[in-house]
Protein backbone atom coordinates (compact mmCIF):
# COMPACT_ATOMS: atom_id res chain seq x y z
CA UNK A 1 0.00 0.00 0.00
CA UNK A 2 1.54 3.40 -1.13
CA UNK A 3 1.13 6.47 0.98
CA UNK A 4 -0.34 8.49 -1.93
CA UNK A 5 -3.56 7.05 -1.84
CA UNK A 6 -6.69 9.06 -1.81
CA UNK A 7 -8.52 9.18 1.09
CA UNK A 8 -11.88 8.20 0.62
CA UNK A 9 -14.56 10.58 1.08
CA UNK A 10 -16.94 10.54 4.28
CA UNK A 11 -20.57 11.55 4.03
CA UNK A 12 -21.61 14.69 6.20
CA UNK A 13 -24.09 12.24 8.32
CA UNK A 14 -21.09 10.55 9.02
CA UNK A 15 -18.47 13.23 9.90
CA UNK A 16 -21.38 14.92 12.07
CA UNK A 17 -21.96 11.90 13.75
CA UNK A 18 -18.16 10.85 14.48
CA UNK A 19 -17.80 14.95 15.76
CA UNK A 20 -20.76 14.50 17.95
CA UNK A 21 -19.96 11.02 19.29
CA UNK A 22 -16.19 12.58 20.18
CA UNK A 23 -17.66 15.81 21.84
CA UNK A 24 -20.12 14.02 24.34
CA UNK A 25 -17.32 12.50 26.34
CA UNK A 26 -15.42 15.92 26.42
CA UNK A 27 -18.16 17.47 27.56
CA UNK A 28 -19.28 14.75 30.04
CA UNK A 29 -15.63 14.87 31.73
CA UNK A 30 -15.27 18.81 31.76
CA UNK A 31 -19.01 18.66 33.44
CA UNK A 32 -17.38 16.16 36.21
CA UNK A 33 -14.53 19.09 37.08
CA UNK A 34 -16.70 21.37 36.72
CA UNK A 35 -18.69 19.81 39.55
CA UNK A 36 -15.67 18.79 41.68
CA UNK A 37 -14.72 22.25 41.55
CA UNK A 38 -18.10 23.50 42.98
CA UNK A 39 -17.64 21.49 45.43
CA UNK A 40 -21.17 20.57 46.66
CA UNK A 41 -21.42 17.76 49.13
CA UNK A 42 -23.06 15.72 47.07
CA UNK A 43 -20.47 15.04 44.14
CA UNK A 44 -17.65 15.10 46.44
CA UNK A 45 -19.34 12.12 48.89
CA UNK A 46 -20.13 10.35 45.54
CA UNK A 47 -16.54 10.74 43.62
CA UNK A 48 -14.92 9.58 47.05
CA UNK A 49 -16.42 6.06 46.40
């Protein structure tokens, strides 16, 4: 296999899809510092188990 080939191209449903399925856990793990840095009583007894 040469390193010249053409990439083949991706439909828009499936680049959208790929972004959104990458964001979610980004967001989902800034949302859980986010929290921690609050620090209500509630996440911090629940992230110390």
């Amino acid at each position: 296999m040469s390193t010249n080939d053409p990439i083949p191209p991706v439909s828009k449903a499936a680049l959208w899809t790929g972004r959104a399925l990458s964001v979610l856990p980004s967001l989902m793990l800034v949302m859980a510092g986010v929290m921690m840095f609050m620090q209500n009583p509630t996440v911090v007894k629940d992230s110390a188990k």
